[in-house]
C-alpha atoms as a PDB file:
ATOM      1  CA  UNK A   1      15.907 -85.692   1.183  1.00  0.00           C
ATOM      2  CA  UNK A   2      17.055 -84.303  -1.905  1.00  0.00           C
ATOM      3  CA  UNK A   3      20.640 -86.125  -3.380  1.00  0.00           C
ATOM      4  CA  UNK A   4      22.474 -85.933  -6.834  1.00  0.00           C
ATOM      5  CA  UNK A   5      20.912 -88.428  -9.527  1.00  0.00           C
ATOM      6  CA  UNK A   6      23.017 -89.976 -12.075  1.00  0.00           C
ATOM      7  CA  UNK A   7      22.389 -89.224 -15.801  1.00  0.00           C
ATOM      8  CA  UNK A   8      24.198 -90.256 -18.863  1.00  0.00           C
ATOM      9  CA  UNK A   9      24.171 -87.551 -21.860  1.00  0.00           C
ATOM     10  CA  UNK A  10      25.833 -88.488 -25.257  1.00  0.00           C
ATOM     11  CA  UNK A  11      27.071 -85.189 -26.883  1.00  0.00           C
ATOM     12  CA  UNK A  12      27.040 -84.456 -30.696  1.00  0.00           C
ATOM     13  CA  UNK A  13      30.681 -86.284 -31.202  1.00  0.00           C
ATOM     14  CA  UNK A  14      29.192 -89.429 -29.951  1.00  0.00           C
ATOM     15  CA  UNK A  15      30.720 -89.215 -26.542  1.00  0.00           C
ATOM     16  CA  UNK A  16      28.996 -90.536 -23.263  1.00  0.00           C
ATOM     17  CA  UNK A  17      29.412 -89.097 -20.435  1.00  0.00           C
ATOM     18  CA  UNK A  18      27.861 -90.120 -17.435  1.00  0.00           C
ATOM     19  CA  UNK A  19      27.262 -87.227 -14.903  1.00  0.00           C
ATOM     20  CA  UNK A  20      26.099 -86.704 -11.428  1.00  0.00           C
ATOM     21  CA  UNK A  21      22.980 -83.998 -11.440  1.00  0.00           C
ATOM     22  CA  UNK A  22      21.953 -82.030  -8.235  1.00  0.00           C
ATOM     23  CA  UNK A  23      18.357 -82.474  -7.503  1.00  0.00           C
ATOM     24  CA  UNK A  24      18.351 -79.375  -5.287  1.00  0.00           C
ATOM     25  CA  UNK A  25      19.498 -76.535  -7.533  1.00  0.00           C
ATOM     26  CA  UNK A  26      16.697 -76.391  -9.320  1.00  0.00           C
ATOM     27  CA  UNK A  27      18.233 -77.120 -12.771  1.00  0.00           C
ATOM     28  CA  UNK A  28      17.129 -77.835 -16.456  1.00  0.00           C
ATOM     29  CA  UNK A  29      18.710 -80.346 -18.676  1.00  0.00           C
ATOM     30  CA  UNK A  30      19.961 -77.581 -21.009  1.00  0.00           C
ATOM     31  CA  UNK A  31      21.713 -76.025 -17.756  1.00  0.00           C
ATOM     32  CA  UNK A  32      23.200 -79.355 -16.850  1.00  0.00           C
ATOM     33  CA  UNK A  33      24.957 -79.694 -20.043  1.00  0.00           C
ATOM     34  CA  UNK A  34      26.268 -76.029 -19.998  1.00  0.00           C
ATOM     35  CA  UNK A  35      27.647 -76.728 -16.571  1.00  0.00           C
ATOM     36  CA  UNK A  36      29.529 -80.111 -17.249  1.00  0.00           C
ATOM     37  CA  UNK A  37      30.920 -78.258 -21.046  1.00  0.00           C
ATOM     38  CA  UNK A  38      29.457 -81.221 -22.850  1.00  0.00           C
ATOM     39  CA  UNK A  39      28.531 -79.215 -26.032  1.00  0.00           C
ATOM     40  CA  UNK A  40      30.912 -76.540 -27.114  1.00  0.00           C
ATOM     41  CA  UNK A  41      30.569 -72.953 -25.559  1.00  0.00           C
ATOM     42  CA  UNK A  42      27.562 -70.889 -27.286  1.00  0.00           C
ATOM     43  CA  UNK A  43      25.551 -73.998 -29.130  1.00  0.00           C
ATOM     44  CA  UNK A  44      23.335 -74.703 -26.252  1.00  0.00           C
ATOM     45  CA  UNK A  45      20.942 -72.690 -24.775  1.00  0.00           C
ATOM     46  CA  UNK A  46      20.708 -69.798 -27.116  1.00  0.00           C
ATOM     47  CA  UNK A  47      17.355 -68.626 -25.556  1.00  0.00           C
ATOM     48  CA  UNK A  48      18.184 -69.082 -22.040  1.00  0.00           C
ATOM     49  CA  UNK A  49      16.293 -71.720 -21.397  1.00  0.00           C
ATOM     50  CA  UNK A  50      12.884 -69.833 -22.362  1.00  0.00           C
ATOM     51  CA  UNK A  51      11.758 -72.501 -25.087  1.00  0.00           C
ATOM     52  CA  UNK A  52      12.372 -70.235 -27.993  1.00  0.00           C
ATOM     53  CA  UNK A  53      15.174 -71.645 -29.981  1.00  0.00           C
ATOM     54  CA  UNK A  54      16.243 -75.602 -30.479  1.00  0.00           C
ATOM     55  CA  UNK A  55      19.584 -75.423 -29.558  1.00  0.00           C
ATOM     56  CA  UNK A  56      18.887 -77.806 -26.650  1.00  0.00           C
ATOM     57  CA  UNK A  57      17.265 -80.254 -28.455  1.00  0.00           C
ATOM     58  CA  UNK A  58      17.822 -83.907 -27.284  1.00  0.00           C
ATOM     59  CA  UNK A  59      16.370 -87.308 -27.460  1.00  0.00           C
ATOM     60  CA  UNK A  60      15.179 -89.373 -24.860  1.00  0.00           C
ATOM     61  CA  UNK A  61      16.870 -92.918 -25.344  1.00  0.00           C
ATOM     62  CA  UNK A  62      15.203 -94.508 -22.044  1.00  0.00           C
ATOM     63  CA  UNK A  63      12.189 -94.867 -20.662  1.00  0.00           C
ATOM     64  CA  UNK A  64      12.111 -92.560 -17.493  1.00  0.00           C
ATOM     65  CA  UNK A  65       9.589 -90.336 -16.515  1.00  0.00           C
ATOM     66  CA  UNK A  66       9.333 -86.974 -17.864  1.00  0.00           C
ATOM     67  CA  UNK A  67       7.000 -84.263 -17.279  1.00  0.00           C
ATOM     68  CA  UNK A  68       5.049 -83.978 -20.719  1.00  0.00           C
ATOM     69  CA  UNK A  69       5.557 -80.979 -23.403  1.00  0.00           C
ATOM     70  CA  UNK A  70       4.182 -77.795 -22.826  1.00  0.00           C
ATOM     71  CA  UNK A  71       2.313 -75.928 -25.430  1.00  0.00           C
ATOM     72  CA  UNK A  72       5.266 -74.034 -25.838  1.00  0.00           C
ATOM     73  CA  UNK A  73       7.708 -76.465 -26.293  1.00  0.00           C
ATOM     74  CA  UNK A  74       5.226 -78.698 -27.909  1.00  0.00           C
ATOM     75  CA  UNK A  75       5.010 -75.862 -31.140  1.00  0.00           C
ATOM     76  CA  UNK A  76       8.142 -75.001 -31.853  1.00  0.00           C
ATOM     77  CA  UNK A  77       9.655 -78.663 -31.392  1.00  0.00           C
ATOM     78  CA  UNK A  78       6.031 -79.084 -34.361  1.00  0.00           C
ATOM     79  CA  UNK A  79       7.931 -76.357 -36.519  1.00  0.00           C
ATOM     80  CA  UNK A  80      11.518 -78.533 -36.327  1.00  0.00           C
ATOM     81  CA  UNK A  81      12.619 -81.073 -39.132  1.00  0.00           C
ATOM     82  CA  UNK A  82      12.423 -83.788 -36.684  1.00  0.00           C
ATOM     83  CA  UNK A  83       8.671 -85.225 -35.436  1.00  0.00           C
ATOM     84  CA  UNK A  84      10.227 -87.858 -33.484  1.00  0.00           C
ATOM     85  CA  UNK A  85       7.947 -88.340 -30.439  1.00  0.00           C
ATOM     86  CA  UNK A  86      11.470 -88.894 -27.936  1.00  0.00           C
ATOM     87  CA  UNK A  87      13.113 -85.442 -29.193  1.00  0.00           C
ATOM     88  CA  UNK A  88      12.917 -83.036 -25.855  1.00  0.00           C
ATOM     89  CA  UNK A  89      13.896 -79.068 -24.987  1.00  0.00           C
ATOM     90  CA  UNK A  90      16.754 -79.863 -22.296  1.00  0.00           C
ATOM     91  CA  UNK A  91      15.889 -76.457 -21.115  1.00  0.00           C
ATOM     92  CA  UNK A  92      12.057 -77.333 -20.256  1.00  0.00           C
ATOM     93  CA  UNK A  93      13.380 -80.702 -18.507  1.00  0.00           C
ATOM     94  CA  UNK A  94      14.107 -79.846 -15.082  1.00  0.00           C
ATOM     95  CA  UNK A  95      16.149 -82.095 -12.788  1.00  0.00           C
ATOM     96  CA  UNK A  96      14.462 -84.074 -10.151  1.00  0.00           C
ATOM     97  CA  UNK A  97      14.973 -87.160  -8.615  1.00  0.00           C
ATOM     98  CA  UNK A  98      12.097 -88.738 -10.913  1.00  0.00           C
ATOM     99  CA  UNK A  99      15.122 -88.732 -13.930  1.00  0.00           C
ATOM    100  CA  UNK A 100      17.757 -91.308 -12.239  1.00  0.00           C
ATOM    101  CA  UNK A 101      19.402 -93.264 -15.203  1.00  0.00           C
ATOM    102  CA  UNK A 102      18.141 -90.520 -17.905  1.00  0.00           C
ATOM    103  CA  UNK A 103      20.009 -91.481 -20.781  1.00  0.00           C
ATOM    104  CA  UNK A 104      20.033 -88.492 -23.405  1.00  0.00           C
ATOM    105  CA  UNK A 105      21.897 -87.448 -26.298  1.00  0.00           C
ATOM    106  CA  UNK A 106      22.342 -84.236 -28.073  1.00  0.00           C
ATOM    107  CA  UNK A 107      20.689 -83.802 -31.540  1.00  0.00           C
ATOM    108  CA  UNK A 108      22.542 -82.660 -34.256  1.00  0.00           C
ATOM    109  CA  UNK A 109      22.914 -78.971 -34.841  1.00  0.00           C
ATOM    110  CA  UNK A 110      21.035 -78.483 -38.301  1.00  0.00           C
END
Protein backbone atom coordinates (compact mmCIF):
# COMPACT_ATOMS: atom_id res chain seq x y z
CA UNK A 1 0.00 0.00 0.00
CA UNK A 2 1.25 3.14 -1.18
CA UNK A 3 1.13 6.25 1.77
CA UNK A 4 2.73 9.82 1.90
CA UNK A 5 6.53 9.74 3.12
CA UNK A 6 7.92 12.50 5.06
CA UNK A 7 10.83 14.58 3.62
CA UNK A 8 12.59 17.58 4.89
CA UNK A 9 13.91 20.12 2.05
CA UNK A 10 15.97 23.25 3.14
CA UNK A 11 15.35 26.01 0.48
CA UNK A 12 18.02 28.57 -0.70
CA UNK A 13 17.14 31.11 2.40
CA UNK A 14 18.12 28.44 4.76
CA UNK A 15 14.62 27.47 5.67
CA UNK A 16 13.51 23.81 6.57
CA UNK A 17 10.60 22.69 5.83
CA UNK A 18 9.50 19.41 6.50
CA UNK A 19 6.83 18.10 4.00
CA UNK A 20 4.60 15.18 3.50
CA UNK A 21 5.28 13.58 -0.24
CA UNK A 22 2.66 11.29 -2.01
CA UNK A 23 4.17 8.08 -3.02
CA UNK A 24 1.35 7.45 -5.51
CA UNK A 25 1.43 10.42 -7.87
CA UNK A 26 4.23 9.53 -9.42
CA UNK A 27 6.32 12.65 -8.59
CA UNK A 28 9.99 13.98 -8.90
CA UNK A 29 11.76 15.91 -6.28
CA UNK A 30 11.87 18.99 -8.55
CA UNK A 31 7.89 18.62 -8.77
CA UNK A 32 7.61 18.31 -5.04
CA UNK A 33 9.25 21.53 -4.42
CA UNK A 34 7.18 23.38 -7.15
CA UNK A 35 4.08 22.06 -5.49
CA UNK A 36 4.83 23.02 -1.75
CA UNK A 37 6.32 26.90 -3.34
CA UNK A 38 9.56 26.22 -1.54
CA UNK A 39 11.75 28.05 -4.15
CA UNK A 40 10.34 31.15 -5.70
CA UNK A 41 8.03 30.81 -8.85
CA UNK A 42 10.20 30.21 -12.20
CA UNK A 43 13.81 29.11 -10.50
CA UNK A 44 13.04 25.49 -10.42
CA UNK A 45 12.45 23.31 -13.03
CA UNK A 46 13.32 25.34 -16.04
CA UNK A 47 13.48 22.18 -18.29
CA UNK A 48 10.52 20.46 -17.06
CA UNK A 49 11.99 18.01 -15.40
CA UNK A 50 13.85 16.58 -18.66
CA UNK A 51 17.51 16.80 -17.11
CA UNK A 52 18.58 19.65 -19.27
CA UNK A 53 19.12 22.61 -17.09
CA UNK A 54 20.37 22.72 -13.16
CA UNK A 55 17.83 24.64 -11.79
CA UNK A 56 16.84 21.70 -9.56
CA UNK A 57 19.97 21.03 -8.29
CA UNK A 58 20.11 19.79 -4.62
CA UNK A 59 22.25 17.98 -2.20
CA UNK A 60 21.65 14.95 -0.50
CA UNK A 61 22.41 15.61 3.33
CA UNK A 62 21.35 11.90 4.50
CA UNK A 63 22.02 8.73 3.74
CA UNK A 64 18.80 7.25 2.06
CA UNK A 65 18.59 5.34 -0.87
CA UNK A 66 18.53 6.84 -4.17
CA UNK A 67 18.34 5.44 -7.51
CA UNK A 68 21.90 6.24 -9.04
CA UNK A 69 22.60 9.06 -11.88
CA UNK A 70 21.73 8.48 -15.24
CA UNK A 71 24.03 9.21 -18.05
CA UNK A 72 22.09 12.12 -18.56
CA UNK A 73 22.02 13.59 -15.42
CA UNK A 74 25.39 12.22 -14.67
CA UNK A 75 26.95 14.81 -17.74
CA UNK A 76 25.51 17.78 -17.29
CA UNK A 77 25.69 17.68 -13.31
CA UNK A 78 30.04 16.78 -14.85
CA UNK A 79 29.69 20.22 -16.79
CA UNK A 80 28.43 22.19 -13.30
CA UNK A 81 30.91 24.13 -10.94
CA UNK A 82 30.13 21.77 -8.26
CA UNK A 83 31.69 17.86 -8.38
CA UNK A 84 30.33 17.12 -5.10
CA UNK A 85 29.39 13.40 -5.22
CA UNK A 86 25.80 14.28 -2.90
CA UNK A 87 24.63 17.14 -5.48
CA UNK A 88 21.31 15.50 -7.27
CA UNK A 89 18.68 16.66 -10.30
CA UNK A 90 15.39 16.87 -8.02
CA UNK A 91 13.71 16.35 -11.29
CA UNK A 92 15.41 12.77 -12.00
CA UNK A 93 14.59 11.79 -8.18
CA UNK A 94 11.27 10.39 -8.18
CA UNK A 95 9.25 9.88 -5.00
CA UNK A 96 8.85 6.48 -3.58
CA UNK A 97 8.53 5.12 -0.39
CA UNK A 98 12.39 4.05 -0.49
CA UNK A 99 13.08 8.18 0.37
CA UNK A 100 11.33 8.41 4.02
CA UNK A 101 13.43 10.99 6.07
CA UNK A 102 15.17 12.46 2.71
CA UNK A 103 16.73 15.40 3.97
CA UNK A 104 17.64 17.82 0.95
CA UNK A 105 18.48 21.27 0.41
CA UNK A 106 18.43 23.52 -2.53
CA UNK A 107 21.80 24.60 -4.08
CA UNK A 108 22.48 27.96 -4.69
CA UNK A 109 21.39 29.53 -7.92
CA UNK A 110 24.86 30.45 -9.61
Amino acid sequence: MQQDILIKITNREGITHQVQAPTDMNLSIMELIRSFELAPFGTVGHCGGRAMCTSCQCRILNDVPLKKRNEKEEALLLETISLESNIRLGCQIPITENLEGLEIELVPLS
